[in-house]
N, C-alpha and C. Protein backbone atom coordinates (compact mmCIF):
# COMPACT_ATOMS: atom_id res chain seq x y z
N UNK A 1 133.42 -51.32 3.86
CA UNK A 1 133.77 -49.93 4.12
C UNK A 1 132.94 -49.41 5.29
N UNK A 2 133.51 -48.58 6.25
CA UNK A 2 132.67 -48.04 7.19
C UNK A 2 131.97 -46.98 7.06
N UNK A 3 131.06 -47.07 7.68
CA UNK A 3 129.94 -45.72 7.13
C UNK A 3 130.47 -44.61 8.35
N UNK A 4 130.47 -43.24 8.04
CA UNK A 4 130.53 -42.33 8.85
C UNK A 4 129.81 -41.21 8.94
N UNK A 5 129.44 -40.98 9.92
CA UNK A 5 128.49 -39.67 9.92
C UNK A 5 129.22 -38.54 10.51
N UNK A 6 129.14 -37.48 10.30
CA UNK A 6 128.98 -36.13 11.00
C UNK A 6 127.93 -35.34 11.12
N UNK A 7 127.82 -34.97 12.82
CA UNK A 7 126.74 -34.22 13.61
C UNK A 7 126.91 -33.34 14.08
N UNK A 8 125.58 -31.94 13.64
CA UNK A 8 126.28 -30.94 14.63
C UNK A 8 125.15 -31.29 15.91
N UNK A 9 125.76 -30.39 17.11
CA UNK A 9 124.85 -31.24 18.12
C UNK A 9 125.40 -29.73 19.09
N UNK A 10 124.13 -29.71 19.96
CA UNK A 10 124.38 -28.65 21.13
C UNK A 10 125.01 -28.81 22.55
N UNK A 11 125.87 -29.72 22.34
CA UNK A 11 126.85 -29.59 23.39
C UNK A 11 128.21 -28.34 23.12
N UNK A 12 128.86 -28.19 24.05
CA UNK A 12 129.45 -27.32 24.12
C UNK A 12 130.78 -27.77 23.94
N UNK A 13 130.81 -29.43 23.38
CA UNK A 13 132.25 -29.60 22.84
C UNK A 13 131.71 -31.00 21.69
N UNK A 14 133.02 -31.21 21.15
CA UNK A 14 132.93 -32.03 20.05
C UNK A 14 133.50 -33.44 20.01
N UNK A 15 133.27 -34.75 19.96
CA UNK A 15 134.14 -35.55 20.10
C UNK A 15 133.59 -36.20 18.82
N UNK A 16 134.92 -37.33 18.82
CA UNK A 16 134.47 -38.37 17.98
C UNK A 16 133.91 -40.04 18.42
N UNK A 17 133.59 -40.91 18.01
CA UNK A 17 132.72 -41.76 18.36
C UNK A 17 132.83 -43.38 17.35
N UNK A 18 132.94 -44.50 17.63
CA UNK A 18 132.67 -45.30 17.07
C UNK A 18 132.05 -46.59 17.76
N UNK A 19 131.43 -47.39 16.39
CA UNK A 19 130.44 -48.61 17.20
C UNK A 19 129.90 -49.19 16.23
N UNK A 20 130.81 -50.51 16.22
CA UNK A 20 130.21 -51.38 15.49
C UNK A 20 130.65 -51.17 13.90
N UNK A 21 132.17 -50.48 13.75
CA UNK A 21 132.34 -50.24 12.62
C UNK A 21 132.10 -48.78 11.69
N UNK A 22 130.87 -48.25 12.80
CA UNK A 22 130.18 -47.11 12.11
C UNK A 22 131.23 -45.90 13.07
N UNK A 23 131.69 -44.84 12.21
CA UNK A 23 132.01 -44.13 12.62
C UNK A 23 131.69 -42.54 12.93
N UNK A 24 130.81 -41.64 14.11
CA UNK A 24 130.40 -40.71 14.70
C UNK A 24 131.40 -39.09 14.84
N UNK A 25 131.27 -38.48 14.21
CA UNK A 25 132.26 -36.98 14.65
C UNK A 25 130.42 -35.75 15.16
N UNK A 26 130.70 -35.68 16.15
CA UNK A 26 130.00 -34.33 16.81
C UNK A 26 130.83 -33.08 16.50
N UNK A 27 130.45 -31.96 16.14
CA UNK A 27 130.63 -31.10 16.19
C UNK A 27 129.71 -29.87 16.90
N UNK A 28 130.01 -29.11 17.73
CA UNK A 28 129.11 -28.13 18.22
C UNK A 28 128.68 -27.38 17.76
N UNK A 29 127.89 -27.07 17.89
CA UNK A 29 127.26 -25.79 17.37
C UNK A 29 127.44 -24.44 16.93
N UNK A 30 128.04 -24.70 18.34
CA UNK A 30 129.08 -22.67 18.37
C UNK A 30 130.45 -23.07 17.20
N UNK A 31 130.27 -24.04 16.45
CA UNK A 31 131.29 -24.10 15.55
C UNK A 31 131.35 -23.31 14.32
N UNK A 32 129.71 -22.99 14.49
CA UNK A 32 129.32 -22.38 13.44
C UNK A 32 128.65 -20.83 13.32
N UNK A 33 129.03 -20.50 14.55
CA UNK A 33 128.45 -18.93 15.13
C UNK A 33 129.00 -17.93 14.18
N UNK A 34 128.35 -16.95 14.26
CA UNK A 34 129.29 -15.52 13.41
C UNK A 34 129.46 -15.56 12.35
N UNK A 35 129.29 -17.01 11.36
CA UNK A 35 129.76 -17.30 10.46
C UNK A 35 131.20 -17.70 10.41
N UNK A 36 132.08 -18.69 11.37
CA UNK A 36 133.17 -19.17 11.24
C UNK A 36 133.25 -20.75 10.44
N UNK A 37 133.54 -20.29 8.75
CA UNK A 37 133.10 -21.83 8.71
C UNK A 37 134.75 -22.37 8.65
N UNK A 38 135.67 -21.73 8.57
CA UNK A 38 136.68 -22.10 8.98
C UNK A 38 136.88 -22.79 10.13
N UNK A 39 136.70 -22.16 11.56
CA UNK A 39 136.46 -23.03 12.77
C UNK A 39 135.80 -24.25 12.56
N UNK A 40 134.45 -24.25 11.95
CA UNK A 40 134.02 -25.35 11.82
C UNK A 40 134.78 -26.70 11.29
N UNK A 41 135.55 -26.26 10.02
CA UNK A 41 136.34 -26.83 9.06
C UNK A 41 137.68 -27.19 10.05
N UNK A 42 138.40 -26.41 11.08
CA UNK A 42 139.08 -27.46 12.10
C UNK A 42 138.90 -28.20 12.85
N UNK A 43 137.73 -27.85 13.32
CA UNK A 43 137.00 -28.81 14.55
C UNK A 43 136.68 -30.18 13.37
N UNK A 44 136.28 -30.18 12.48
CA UNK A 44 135.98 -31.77 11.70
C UNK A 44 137.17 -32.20 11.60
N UNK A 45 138.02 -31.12 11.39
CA UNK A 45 139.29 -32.30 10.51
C UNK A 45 140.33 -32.89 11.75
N UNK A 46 140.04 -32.05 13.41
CA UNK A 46 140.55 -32.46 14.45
C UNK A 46 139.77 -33.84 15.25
N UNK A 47 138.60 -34.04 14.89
CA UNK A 47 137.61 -35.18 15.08
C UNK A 47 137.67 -36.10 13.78
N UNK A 48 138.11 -36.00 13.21
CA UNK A 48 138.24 -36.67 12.28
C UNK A 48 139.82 -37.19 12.43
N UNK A 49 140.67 -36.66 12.91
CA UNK A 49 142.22 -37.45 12.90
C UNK A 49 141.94 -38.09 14.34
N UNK A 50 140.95 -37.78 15.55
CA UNK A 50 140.65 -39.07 16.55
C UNK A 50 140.69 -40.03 15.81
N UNK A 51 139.28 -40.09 14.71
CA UNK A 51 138.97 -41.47 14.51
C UNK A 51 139.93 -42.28 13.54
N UNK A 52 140.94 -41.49 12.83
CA UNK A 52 142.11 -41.77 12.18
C UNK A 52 143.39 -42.56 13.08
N UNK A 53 143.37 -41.94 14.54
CA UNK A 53 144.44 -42.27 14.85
C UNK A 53 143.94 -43.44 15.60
N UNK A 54 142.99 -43.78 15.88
CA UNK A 54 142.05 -45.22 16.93
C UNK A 54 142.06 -45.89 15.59
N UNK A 55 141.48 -45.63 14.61
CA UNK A 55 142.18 -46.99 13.27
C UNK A 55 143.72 -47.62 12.77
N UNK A 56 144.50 -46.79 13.12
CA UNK A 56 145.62 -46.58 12.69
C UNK A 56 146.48 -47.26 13.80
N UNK A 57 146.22 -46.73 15.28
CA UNK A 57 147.47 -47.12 15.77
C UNK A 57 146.48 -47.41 17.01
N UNK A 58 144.74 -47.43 17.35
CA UNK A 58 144.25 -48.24 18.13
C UNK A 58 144.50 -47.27 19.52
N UNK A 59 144.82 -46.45 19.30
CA UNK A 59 144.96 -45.18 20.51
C UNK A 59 143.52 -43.79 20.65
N UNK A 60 143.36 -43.44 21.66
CA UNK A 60 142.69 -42.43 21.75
C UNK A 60 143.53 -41.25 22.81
N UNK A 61 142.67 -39.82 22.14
CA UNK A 61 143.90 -38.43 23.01
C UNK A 61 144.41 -38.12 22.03
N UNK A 62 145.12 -36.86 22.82
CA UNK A 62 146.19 -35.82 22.19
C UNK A 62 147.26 -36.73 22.48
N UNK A 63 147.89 -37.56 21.71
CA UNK A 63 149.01 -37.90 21.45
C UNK A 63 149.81 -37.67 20.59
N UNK A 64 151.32 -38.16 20.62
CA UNK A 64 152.22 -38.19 19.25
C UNK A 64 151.34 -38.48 18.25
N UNK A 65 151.16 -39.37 18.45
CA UNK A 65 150.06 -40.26 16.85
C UNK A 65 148.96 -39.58 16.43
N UNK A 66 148.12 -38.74 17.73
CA UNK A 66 147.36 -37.79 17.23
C UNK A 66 147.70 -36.99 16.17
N UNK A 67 148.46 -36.31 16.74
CA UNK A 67 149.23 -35.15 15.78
C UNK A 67 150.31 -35.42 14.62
N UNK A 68 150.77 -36.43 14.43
CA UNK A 68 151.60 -36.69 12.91
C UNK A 68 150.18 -36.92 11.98
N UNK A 69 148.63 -37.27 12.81
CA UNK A 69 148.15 -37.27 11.52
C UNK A 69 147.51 -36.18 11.64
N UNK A 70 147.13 -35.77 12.68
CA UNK A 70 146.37 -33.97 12.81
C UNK A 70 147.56 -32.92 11.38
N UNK A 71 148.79 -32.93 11.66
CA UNK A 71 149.82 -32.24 11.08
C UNK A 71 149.70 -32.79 9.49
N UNK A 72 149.17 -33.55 9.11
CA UNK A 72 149.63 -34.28 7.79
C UNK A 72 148.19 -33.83 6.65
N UNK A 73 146.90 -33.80 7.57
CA UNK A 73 145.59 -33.49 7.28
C UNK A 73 145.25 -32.05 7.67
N UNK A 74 146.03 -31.56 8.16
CA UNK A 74 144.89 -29.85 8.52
C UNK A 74 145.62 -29.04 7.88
N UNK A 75 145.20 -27.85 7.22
CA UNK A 75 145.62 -27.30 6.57
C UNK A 75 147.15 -26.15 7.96
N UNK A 76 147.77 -25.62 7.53
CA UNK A 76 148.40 -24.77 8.28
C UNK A 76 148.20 -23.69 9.00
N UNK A 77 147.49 -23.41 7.76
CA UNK A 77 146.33 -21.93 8.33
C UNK A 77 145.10 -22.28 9.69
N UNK A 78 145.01 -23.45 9.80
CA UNK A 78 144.10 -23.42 10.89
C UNK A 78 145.06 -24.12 12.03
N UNK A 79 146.04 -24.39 12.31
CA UNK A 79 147.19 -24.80 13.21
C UNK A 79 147.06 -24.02 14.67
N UNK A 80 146.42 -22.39 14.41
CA UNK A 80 147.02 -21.82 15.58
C UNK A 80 145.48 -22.39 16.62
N UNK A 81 144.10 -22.79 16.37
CA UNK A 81 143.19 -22.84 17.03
C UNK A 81 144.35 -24.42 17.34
N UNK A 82 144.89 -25.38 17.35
CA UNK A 82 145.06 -26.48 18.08
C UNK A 82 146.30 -25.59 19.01
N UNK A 83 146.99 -24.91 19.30
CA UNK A 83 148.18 -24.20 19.29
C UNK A 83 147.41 -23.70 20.88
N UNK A 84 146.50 -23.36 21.00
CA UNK A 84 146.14 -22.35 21.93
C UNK A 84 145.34 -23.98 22.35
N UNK A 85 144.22 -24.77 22.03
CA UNK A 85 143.76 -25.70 22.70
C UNK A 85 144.75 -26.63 23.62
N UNK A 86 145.40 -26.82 23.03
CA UNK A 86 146.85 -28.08 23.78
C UNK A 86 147.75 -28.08 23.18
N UNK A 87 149.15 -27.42 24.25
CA UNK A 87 150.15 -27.27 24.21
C UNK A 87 151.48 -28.25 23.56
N UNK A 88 151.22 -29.16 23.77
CA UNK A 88 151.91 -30.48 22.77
C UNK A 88 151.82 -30.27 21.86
N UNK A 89 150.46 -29.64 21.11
CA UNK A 89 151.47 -29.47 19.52
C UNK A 89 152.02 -28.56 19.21
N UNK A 90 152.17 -27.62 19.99
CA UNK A 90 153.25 -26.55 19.71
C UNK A 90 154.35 -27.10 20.07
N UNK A 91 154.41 -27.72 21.13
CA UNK A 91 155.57 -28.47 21.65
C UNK A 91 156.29 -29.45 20.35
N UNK A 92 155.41 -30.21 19.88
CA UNK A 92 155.70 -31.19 18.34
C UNK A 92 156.26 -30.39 16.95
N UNK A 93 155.70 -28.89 16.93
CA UNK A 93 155.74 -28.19 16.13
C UNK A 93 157.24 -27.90 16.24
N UNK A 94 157.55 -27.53 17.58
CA UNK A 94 159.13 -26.63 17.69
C UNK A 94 159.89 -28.27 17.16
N UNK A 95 159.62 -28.84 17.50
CA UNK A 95 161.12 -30.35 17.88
C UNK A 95 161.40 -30.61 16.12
N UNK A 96 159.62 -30.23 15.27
CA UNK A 96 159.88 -29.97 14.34
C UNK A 96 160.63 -29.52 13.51
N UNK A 97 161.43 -28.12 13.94
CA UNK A 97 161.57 -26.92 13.32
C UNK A 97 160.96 -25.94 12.98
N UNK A 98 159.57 -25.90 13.43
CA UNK A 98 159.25 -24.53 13.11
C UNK A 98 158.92 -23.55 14.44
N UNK A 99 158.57 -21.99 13.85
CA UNK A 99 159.26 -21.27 15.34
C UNK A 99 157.94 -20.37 15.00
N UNK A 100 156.99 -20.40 16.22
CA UNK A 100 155.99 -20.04 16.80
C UNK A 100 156.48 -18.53 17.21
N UNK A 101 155.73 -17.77 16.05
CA UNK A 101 155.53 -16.46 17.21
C UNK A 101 154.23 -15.41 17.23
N UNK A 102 154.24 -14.55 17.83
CA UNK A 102 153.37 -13.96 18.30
C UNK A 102 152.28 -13.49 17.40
N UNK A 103 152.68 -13.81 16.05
CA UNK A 103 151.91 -13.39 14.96
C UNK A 103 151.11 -14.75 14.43
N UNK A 104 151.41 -15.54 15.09
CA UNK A 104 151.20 -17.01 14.60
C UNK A 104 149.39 -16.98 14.16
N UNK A 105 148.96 -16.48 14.87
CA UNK A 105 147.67 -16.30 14.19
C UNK A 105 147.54 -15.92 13.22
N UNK A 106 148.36 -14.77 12.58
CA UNK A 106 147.67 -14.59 11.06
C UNK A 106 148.83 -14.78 10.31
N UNK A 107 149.22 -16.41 10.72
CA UNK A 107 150.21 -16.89 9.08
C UNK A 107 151.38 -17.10 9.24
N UNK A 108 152.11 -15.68 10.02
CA UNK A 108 153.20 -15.51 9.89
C UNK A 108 153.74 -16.34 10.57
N UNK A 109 154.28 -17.58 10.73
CA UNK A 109 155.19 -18.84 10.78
C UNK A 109 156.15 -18.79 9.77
N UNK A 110 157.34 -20.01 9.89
CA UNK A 110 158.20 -20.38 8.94
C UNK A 110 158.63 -21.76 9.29
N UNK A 111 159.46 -22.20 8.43
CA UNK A 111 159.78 -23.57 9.35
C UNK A 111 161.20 -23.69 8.98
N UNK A 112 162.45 -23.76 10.45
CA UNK A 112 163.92 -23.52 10.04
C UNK A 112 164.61 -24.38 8.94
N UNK A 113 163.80 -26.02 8.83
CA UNK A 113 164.62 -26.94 8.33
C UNK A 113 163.73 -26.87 6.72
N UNK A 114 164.31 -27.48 5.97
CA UNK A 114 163.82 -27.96 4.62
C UNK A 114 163.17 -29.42 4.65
């Protein structure tokens, strides 16, 4: 089984990391400002589907493969911080069926198909 760590660390962004089996998620700092532990709680689970999708399908990036497992693992409610970071998954979201609007920050989504 691989061992994994998570770090918060003072860079001003977050990646994920592996070597030798062992697997690395950084998280920043400012993840945790103001008291957002929600933010915090997307930023892991978005560093955490990197190192999901480099096991899985041996890829790194915002890709398709990123995001069927980003979409499958993050809760909904935190959807709109990837929404505003990179545009592809809103883009993945619509082809989906669901319809992005201006309220999308607090919830109000739906999704057309069943």
């Amino acid at each position: 089984m691989p061992k994994f760590h998570m770090l918060v660390t003072s860079r001003n962004y977050g990646c994920a990391t592996w070597y030798r089996g062992e697997y690395f998620v950084y998280i920043p700092l400012h993840a945790l400002d103001n008291g957002r532990a929600e933010y915090f709680d997307y930023y892991a689970i978005h560093e955490i589907a990197h190192i999901a999708t480099y096991f899985h399908y041996n890829l790194i990036g915002h890709n398709e493969e990123f995001y069927s497992i980003f979409y499958s693992v993050c809760p909904p409610r935190y959807w709109f911080w990837e929404i505003d970071y990179k545009p592809l998954f809103a883009k993945l979201l619509k082809s989906a069926g669901y319809i992005i609007t201006k309220e999308w920050h607090y919830g109000s989504w739906y999704k057309t198909k069943p």
